[in-house]
Structure formats: C-alpha cells, structure tokens
Protein backbone atom coordinates (compact mmCIF):
# COMPACT_ATOMS: atom_id res chain seq x y z
CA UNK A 1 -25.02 37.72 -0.67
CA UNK A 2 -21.41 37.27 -0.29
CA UNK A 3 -20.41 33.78 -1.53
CA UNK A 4 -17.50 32.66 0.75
CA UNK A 5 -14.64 30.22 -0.50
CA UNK A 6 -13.50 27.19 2.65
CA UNK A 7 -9.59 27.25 2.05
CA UNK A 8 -8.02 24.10 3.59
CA UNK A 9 -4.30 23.63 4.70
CA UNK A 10 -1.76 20.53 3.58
CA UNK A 11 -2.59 18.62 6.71
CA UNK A 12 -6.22 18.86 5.96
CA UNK A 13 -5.81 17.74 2.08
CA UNK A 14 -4.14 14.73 3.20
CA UNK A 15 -6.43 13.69 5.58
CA UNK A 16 -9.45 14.13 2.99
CA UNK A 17 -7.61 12.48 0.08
CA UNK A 18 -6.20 9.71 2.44
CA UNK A 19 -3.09 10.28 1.03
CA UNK A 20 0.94 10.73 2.10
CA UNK A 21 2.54 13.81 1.57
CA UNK A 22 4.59 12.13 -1.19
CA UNK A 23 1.66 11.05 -2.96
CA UNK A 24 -0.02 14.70 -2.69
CA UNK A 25 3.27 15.82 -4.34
CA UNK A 26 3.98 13.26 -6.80
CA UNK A 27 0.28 14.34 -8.15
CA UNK A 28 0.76 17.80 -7.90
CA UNK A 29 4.15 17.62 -9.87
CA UNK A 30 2.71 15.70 -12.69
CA UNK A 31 -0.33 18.22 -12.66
CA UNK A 32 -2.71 15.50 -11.42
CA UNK A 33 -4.39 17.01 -8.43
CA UNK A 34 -5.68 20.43 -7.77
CA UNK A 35 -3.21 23.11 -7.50
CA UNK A 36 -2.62 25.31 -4.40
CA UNK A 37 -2.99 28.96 -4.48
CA UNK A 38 -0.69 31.24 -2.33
CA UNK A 39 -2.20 33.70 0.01
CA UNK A 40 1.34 35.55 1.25
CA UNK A 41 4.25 37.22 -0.18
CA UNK A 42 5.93 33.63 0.66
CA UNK A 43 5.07 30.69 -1.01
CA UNK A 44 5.64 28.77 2.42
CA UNK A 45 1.72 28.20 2.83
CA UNK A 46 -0.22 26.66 0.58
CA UNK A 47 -3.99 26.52 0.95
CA UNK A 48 -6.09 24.66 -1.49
CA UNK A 49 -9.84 25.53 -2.44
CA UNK A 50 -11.58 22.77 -0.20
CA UNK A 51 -14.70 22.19 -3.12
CA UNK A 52 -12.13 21.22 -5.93
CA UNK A 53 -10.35 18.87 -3.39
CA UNK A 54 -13.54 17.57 -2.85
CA UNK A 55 -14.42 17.34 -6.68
CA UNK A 56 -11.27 15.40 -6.97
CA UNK A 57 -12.50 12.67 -4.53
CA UNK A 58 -15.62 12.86 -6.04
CA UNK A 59 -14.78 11.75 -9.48
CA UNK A 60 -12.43 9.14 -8.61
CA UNK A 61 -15.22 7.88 -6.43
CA UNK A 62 -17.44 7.89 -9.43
CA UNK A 63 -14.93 6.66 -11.64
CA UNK A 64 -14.81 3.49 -9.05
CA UNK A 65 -18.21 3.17 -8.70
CA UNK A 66 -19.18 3.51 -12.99
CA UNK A 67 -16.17 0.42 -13.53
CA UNK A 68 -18.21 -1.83 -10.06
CA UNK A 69 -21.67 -1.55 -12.38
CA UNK A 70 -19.94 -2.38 -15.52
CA UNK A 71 -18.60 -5.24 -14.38
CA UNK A 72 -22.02 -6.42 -12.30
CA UNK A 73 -23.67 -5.63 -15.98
C-alpha cells in the first residue's frame, strides 16, 4: 500500500502554528522549526511535510502541559 505524504503550503503552516510570517522565519533561520522542502526547479514554493509541523505543535504542547503538572505537584 502506497503510503502518501500531506504537503502543506506557508499560509497553511501559519495558520496551524498560530504564528506571523516573521515568527515562522525567525524560527526557520535559527533552525528552530521544521524545514521546507522544494518541489520545483525554483525555490519560490515551499511546502512543508504537514506530520512534522504537526509534531512541532505537539511537543510544545506537551512541553506546556509536563511544566502545568509540575507545578500542580
């Protein structure tokens, strides 16, 4: 079975991440956030591999959530 990969565009990062497009680039410029991979000759569109966007999220969400029980502990 063919195991199929969701690409998403800039617009649809940023809504996800509920972040500005400077704060998507600050990250990605100090190799904080998932890299974008290149699917043309030109580098003009960037797509991003939706899971490790989501993976990104996740962990931060995590993160937040492990520091809320420490402090209730």
């Amino acid at each position: 079975m063919t195991k199929y990969v969701e690409l998403i565009r800039k617009a649809e990062v940023k809504r996800r991440a509920a972040m500005s497009n400077t704060l998507l680039h600050e990250l990605l410029g100090k190799g904080l956030f998932p890299q974008p991979t290149y699917l043309t000759e030109s580098t003009r569109i960037p797509v991003w591999n939706a899971a490790e966007v989501d993976e990104w999220i996740k962990v931060r969400l995590d993160r937040r959530s492990l520091s809320a029980s420490e402090v209730a502990a």
